[in-house]
PDB file of N, CA and C in Angstrom:
ATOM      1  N   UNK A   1      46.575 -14.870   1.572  1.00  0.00           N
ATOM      2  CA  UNK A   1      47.559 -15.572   2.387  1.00  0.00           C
ATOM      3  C   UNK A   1      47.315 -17.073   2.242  1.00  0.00           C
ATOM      4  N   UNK A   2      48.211 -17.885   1.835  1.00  0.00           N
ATOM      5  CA  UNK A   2      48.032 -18.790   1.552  1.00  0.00           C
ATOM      6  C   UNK A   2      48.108 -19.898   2.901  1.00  0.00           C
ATOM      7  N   UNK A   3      47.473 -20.957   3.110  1.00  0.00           N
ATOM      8  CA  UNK A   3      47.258 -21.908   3.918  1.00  0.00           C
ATOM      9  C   UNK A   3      48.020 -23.117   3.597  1.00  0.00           C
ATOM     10  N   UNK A   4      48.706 -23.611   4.784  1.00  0.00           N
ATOM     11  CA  UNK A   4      49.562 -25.029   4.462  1.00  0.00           C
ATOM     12  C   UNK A   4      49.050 -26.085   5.282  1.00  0.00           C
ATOM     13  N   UNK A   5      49.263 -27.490   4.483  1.00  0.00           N
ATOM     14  CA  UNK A   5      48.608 -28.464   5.561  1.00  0.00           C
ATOM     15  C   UNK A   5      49.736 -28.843   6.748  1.00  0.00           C
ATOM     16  N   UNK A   6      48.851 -28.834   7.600  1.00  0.00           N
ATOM     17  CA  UNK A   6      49.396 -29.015   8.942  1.00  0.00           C
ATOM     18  C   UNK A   6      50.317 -30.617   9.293  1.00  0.00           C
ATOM     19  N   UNK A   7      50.265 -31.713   8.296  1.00  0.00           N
ATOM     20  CA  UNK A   7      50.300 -32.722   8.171  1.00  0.00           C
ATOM     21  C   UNK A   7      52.115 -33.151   7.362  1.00  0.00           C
ATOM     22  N   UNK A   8      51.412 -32.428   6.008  1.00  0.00           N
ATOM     23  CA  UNK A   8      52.225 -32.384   5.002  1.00  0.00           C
ATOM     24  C   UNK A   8      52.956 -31.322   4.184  1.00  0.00           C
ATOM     25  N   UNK A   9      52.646 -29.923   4.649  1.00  0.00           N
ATOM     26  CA  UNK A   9      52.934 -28.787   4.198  1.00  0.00           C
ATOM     27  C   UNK A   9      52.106 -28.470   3.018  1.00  0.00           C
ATOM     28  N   UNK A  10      51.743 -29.246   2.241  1.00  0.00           N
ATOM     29  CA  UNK A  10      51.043 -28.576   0.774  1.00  0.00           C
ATOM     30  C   UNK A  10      50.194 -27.672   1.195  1.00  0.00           C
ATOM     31  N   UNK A  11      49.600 -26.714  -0.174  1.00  0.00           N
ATOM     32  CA  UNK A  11      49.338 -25.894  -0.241  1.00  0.00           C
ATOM     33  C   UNK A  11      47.446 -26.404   0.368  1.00  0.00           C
ATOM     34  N   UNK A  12      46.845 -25.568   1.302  1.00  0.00           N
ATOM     35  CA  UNK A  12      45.711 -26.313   1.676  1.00  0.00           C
ATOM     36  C   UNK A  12      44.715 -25.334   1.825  1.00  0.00           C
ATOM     37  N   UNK A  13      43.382 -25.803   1.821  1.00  0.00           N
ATOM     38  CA  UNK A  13      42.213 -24.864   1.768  1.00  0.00           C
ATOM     39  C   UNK A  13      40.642 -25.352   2.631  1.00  0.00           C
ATOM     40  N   UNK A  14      41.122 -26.191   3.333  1.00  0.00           N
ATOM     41  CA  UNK A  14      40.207 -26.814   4.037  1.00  0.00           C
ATOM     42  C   UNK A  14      40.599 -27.276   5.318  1.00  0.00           C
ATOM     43  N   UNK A  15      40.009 -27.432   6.355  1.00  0.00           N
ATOM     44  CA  UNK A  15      40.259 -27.336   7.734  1.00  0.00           C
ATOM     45  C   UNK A  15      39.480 -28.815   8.521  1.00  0.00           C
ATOM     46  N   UNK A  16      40.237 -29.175   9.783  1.00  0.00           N
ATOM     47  CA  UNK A  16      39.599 -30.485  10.043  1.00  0.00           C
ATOM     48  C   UNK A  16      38.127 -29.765  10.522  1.00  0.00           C
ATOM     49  N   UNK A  17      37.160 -30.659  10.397  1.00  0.00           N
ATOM     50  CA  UNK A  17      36.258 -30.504  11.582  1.00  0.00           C
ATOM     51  C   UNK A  17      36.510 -31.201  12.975  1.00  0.00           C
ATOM     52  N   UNK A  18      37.145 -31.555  13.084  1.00  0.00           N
ATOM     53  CA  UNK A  18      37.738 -32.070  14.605  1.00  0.00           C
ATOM     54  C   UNK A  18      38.402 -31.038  15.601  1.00  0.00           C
ATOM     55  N   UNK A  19      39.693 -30.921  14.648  1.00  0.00           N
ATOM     56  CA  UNK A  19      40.696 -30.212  15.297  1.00  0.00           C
ATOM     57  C   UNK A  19      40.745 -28.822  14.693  1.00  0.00           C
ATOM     58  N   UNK A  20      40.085 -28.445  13.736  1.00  0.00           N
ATOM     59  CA  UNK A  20      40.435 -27.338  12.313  1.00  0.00           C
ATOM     60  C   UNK A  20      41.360 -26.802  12.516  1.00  0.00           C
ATOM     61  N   UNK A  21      42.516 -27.594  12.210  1.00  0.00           N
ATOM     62  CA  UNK A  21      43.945 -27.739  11.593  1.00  0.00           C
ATOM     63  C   UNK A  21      43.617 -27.439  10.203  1.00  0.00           C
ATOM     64  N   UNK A  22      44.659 -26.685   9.382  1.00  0.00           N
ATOM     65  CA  UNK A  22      44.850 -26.712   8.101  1.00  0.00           C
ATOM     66  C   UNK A  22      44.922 -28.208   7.844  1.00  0.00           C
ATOM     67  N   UNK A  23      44.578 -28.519   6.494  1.00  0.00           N
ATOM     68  CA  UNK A  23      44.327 -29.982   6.040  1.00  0.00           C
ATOM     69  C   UNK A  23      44.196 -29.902   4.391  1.00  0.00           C
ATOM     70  N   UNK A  24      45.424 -30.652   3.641  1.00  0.00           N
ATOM     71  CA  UNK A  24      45.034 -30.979   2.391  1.00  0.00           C
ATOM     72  C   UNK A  24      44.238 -31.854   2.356  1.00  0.00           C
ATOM     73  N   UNK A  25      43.408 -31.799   0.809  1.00  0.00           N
ATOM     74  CA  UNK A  25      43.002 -32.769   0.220  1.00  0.00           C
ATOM     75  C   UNK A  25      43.059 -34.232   0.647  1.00  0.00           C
ATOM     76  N   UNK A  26      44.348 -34.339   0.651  1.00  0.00           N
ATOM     77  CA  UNK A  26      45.149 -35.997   0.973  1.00  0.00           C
ATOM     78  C   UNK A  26      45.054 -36.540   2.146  1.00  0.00           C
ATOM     79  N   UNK A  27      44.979 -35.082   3.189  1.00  0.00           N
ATOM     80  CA  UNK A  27      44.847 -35.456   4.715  1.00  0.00           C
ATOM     81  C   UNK A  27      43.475 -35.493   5.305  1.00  0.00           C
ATOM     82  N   UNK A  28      42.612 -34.972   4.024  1.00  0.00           N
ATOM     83  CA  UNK A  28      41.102 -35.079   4.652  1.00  0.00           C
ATOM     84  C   UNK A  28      40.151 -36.251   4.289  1.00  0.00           C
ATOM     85  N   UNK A  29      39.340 -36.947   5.533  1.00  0.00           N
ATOM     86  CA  UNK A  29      38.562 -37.683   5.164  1.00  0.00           C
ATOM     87  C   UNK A  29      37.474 -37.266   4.962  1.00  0.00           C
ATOM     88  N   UNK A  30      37.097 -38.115   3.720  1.00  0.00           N
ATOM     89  CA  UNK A  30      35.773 -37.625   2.691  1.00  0.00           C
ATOM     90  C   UNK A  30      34.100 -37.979   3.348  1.00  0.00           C
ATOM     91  N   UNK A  31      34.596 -39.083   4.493  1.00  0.00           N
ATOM     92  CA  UNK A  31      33.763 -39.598   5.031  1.00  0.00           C
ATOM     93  C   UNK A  31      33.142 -38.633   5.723  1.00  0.00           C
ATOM     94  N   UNK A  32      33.957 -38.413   6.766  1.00  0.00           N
ATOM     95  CA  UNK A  32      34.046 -38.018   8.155  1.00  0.00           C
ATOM     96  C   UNK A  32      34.703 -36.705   8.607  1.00  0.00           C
ATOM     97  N   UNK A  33      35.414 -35.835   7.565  1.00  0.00           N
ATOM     98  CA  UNK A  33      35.936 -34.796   7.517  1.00  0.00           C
ATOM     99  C   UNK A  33      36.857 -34.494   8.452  1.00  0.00           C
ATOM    100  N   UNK A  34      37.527 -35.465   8.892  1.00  0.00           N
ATOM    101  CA  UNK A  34      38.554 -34.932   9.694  1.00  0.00           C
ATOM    102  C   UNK A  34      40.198 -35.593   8.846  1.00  0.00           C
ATOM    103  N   UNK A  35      40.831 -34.687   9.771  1.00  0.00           N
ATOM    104  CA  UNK A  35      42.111 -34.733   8.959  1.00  0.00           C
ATOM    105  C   UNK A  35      43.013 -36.326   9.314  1.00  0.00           C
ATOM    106  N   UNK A  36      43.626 -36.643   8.621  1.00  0.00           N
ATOM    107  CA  UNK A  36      44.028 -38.353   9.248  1.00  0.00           C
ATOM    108  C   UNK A  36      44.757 -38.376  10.497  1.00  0.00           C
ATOM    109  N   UNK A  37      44.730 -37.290  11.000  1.00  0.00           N
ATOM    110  CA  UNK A  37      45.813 -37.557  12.481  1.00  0.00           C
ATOM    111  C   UNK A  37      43.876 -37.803  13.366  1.00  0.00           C
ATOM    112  N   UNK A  38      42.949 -36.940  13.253  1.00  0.00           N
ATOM    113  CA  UNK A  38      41.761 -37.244  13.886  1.00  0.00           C
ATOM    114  C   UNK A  38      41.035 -38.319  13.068  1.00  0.00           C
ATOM    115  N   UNK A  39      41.185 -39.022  12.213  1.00  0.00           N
ATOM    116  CA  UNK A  39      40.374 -39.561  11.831  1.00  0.00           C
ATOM    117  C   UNK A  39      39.950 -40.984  11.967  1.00  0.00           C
ATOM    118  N   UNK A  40      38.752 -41.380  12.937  1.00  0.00           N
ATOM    119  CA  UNK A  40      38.868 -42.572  13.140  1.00  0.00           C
ATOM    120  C   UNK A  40      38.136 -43.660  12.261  1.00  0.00           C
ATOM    121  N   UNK A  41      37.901 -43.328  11.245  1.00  0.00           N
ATOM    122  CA  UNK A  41      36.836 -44.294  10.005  1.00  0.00           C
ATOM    123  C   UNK A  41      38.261 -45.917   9.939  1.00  0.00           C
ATOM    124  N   UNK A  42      37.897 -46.834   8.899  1.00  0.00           N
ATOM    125  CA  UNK A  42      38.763 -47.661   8.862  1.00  0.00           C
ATOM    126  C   UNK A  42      38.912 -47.396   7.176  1.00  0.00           C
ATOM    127  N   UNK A  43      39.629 -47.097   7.028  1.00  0.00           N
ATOM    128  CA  UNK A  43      40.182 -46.203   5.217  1.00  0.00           C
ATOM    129  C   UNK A  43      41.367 -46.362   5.516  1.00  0.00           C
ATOM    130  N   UNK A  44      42.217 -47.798   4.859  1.00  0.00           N
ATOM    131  CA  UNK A  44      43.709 -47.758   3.902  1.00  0.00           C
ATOM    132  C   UNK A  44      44.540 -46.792   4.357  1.00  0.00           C
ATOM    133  N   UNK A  45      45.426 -46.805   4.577  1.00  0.00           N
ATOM    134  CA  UNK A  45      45.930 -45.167   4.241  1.00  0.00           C
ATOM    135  C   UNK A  45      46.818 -45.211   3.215  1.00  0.00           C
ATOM    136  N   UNK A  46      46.806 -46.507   2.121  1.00  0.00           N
ATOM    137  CA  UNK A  46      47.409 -46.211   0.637  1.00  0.00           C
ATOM    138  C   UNK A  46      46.190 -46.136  -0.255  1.00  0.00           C
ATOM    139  N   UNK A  47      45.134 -45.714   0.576  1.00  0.00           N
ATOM    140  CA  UNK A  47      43.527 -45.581  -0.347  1.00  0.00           C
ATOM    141  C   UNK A  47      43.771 -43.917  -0.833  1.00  0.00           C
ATOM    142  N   UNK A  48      43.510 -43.374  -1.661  1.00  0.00           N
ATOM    143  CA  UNK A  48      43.214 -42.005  -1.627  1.00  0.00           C
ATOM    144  C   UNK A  48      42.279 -41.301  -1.078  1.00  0.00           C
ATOM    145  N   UNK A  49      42.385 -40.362  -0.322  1.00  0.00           N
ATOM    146  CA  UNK A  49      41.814 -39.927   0.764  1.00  0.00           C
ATOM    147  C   UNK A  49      40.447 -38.729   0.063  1.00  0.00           C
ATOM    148  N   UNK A  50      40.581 -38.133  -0.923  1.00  0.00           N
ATOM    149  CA  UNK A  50      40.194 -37.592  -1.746  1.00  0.00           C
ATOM    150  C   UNK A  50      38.910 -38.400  -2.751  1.00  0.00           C
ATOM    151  N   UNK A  51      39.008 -39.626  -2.873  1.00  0.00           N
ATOM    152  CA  UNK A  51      38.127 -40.215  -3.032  1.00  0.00           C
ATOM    153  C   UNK A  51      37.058 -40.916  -2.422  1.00  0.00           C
ATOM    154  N   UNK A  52      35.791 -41.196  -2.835  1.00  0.00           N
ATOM    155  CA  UNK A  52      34.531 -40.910  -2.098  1.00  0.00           C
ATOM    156  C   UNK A  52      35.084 -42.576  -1.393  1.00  0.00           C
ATOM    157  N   UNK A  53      34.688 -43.110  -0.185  1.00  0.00           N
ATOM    158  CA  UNK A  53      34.885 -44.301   0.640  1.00  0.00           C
ATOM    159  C   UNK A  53      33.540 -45.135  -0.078  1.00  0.00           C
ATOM    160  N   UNK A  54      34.438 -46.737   0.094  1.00  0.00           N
ATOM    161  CA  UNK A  54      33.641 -47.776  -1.009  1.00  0.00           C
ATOM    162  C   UNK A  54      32.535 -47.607   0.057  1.00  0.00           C
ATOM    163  N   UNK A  55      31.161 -48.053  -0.001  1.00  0.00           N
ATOM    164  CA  UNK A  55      30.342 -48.307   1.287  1.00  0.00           C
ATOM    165  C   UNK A  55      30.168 -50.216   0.745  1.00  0.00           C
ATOM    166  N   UNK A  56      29.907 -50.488   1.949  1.00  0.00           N
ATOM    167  CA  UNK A  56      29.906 -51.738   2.015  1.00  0.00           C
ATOM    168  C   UNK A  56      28.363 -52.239   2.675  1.00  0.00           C
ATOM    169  N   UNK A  57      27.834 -53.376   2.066  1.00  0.00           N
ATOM    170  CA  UNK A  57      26.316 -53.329   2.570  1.00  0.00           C
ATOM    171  C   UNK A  57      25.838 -53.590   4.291  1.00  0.00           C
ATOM    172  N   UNK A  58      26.649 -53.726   5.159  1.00  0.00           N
ATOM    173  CA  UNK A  58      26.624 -53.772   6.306  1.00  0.00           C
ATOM    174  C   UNK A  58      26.817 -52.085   6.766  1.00  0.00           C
ATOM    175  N   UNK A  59      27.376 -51.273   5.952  1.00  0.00           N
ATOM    176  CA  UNK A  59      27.461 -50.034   6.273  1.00  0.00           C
ATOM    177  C   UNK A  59      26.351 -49.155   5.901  1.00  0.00           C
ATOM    178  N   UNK A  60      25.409 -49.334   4.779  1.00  0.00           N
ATOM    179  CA  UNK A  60      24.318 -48.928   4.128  1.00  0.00           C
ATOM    180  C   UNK A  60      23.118 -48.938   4.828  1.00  0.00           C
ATOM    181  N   UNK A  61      22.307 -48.284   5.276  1.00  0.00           N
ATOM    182  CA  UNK A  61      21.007 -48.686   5.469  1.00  0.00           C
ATOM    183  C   UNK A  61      19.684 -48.746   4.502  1.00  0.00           C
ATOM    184  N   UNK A  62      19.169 -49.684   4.903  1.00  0.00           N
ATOM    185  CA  UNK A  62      18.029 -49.087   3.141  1.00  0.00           C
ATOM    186  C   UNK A  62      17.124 -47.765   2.997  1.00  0.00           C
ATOM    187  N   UNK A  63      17.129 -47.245   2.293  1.00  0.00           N
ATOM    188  CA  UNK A  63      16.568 -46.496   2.359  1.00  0.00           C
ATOM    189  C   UNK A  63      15.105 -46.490   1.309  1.00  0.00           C
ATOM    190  N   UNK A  64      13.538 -46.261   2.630  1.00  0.00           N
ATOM    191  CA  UNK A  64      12.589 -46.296   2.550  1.00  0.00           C
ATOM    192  C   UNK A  64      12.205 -45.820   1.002  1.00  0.00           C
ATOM    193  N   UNK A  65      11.798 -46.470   0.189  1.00  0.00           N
ATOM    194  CA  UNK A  65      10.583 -45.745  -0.980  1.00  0.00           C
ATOM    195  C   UNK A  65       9.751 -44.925  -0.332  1.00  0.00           C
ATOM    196  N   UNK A  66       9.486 -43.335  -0.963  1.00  0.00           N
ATOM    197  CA  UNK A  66       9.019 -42.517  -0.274  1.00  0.00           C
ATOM    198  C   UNK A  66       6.948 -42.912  -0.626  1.00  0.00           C
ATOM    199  N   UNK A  67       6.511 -42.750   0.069  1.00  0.00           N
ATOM    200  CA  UNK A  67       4.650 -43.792   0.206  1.00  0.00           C
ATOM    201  C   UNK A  67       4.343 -42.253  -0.757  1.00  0.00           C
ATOM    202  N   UNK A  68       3.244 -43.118  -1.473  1.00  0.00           N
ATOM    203  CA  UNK A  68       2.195 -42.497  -2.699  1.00  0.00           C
ATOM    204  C   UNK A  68       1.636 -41.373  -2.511  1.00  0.00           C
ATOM    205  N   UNK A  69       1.806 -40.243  -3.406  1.00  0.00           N
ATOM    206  CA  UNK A  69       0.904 -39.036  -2.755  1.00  0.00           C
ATOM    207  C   UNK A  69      -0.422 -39.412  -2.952  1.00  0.00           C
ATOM    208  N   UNK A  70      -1.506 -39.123  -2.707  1.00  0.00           N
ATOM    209  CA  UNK A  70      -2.631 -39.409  -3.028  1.00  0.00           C
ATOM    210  C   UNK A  70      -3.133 -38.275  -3.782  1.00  0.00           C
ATOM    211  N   UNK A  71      -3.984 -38.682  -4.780  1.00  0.00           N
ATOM    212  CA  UNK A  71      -4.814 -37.308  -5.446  1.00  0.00           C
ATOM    213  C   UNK A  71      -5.315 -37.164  -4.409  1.00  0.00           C
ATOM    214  N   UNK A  72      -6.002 -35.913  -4.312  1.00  0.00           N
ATOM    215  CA  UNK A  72      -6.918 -34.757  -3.731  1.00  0.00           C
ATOM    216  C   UNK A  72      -8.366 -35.142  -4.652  1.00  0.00           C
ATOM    217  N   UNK A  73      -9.300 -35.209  -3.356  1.00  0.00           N
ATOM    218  CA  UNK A  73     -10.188 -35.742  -4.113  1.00  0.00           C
ATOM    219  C   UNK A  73     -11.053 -34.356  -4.659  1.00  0.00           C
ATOM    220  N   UNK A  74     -11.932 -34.333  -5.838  1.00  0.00           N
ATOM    221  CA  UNK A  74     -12.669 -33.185  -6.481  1.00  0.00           C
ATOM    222  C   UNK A  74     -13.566 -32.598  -5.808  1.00  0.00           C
ATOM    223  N   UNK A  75     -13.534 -31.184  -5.804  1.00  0.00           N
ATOM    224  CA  UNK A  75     -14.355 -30.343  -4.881  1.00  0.00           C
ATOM    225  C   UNK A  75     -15.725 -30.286  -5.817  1.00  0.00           C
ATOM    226  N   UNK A  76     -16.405 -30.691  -5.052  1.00  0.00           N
ATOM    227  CA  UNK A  76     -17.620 -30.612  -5.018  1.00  0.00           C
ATOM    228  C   UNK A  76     -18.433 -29.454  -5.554  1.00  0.00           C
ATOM    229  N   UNK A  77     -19.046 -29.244  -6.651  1.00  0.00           N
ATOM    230  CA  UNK A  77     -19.694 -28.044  -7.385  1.00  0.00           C
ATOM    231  C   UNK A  77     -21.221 -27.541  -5.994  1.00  0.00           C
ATOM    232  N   UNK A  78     -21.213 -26.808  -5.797  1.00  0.00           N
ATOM    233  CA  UNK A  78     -21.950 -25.349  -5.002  1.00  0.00           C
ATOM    234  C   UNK A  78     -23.486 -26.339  -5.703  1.00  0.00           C
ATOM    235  N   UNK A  79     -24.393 -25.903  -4.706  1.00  0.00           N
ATOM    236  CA  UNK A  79     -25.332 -26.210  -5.634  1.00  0.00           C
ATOM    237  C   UNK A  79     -26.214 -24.920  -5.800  1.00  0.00           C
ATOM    238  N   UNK A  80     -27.229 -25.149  -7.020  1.00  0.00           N
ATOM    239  CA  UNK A  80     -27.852 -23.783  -7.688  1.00  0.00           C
ATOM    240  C   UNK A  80     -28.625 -23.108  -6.651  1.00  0.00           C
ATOM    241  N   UNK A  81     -28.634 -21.922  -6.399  1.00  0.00           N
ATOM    242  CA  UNK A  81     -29.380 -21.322  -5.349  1.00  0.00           C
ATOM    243  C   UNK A  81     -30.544 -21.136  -6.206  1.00  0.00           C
ATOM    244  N   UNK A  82     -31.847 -21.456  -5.223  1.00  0.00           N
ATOM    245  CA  UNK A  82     -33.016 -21.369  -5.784  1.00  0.00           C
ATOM    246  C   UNK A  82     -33.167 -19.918  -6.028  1.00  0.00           C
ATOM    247  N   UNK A  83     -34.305 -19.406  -6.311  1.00  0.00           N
ATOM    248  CA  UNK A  83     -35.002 -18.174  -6.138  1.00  0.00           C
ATOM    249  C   UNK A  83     -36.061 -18.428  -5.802  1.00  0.00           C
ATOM    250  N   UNK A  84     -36.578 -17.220  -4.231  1.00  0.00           N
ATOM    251  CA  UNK A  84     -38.010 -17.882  -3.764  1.00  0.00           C
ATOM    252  C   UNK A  84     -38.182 -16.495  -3.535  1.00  0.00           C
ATOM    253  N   UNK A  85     -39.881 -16.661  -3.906  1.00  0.00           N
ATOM    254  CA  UNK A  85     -40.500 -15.444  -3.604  1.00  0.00           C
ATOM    255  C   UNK A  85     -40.381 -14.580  -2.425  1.00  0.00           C
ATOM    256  N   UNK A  86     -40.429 -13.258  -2.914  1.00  0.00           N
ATOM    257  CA  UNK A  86     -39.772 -11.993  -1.213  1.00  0.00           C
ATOM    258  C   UNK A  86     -41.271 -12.350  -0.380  1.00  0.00           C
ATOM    259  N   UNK A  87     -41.085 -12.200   0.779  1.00  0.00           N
ATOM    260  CA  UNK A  87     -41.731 -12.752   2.046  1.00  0.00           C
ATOM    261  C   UNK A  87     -41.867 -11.415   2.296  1.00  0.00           C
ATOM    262  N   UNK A  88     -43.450 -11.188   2.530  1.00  0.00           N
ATOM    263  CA  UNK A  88     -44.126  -9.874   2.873  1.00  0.00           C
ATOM    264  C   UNK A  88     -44.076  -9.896   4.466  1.00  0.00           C
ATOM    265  N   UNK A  89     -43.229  -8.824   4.800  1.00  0.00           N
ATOM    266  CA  UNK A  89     -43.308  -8.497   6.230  1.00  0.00           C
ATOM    267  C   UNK A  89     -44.654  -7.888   6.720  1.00  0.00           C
ATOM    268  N   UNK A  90     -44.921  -7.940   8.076  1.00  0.00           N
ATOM    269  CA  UNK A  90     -46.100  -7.412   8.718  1.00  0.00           C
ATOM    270  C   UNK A  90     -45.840  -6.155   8.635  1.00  0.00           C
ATOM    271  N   UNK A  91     -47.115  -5.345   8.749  1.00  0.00           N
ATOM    272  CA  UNK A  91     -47.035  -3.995   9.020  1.00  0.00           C
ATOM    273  C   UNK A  91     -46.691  -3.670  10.063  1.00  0.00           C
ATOM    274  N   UNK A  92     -46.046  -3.043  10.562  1.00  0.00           N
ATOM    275  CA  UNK A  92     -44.911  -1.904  11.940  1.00  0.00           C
ATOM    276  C   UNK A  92     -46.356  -2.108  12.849  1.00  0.00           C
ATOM    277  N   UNK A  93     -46.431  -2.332  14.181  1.00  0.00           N
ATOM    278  CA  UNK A  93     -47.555  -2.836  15.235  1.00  0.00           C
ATOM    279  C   UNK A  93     -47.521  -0.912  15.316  1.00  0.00           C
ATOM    280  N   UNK A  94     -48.598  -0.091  15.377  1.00  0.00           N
ATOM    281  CA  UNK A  94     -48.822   1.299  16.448  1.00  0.00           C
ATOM    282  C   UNK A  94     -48.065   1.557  17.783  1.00  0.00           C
ATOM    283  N   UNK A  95     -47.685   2.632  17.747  1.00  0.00           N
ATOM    284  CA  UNK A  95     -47.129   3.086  19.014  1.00  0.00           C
ATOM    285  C   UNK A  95     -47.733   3.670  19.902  1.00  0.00           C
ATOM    286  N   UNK A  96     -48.309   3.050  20.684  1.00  0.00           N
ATOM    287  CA  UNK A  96     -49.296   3.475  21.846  1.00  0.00           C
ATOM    288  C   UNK A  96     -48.639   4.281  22.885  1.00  0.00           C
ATOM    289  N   UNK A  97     -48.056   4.681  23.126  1.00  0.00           N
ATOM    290  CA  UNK A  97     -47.275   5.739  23.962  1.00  0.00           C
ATOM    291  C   UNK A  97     -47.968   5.613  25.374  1.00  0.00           C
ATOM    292  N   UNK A  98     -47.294   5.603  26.084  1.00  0.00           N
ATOM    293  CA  UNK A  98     -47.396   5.224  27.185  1.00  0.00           C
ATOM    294  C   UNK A  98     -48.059   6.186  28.018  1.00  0.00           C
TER     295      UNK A  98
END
């Protein structure tokens, strides 16, 4: 079933996010996604609507260089387990029974 814009009749496939009205191409802003009856951006309206909006450097914010990963510093090698002589246990004490 085909969808018409609510605006202009053409054939349409996308919906405001405002109002989600059917909305061509022509009637949708690229910015801001609403259809030009909701749309309050400041965009021409002999601009094409379909094309991405100029940004202007008052509209831009800068965006941060992302900070240095750091290497991971090297894990540390185990050190050699000695071998030490077996430790002679005492002999078992007598059971004197009570």
């Amino acid at each position: 079933m085909p969808f018409n814009c609510t605006i202009c009749g053409e054939e349409s496939t996308r919906i405001c996010v405002w109002c989600t009205k059917d909305t061509c191409a022509n009637h949708l802003c690229a910015k801001c996604g609403r259809c030009s009856d909701c749309c309050e951006c400041e965009v021409p309206l002999d601009q094409p609507m379909h094309a991405a909006p100029a940004v202007h450097e008052h509209d831009a914010a800068p965006v941060p260089e992302p900070a240095p990963v750091p290497e991971p510093a090297p894990v540390p090698e185990p050190a050699p387990i000695e071998e030490t002589a077996p430790v002679e246990s005492a002999p078992p004490e007598p059971d004197l029974g009570a």
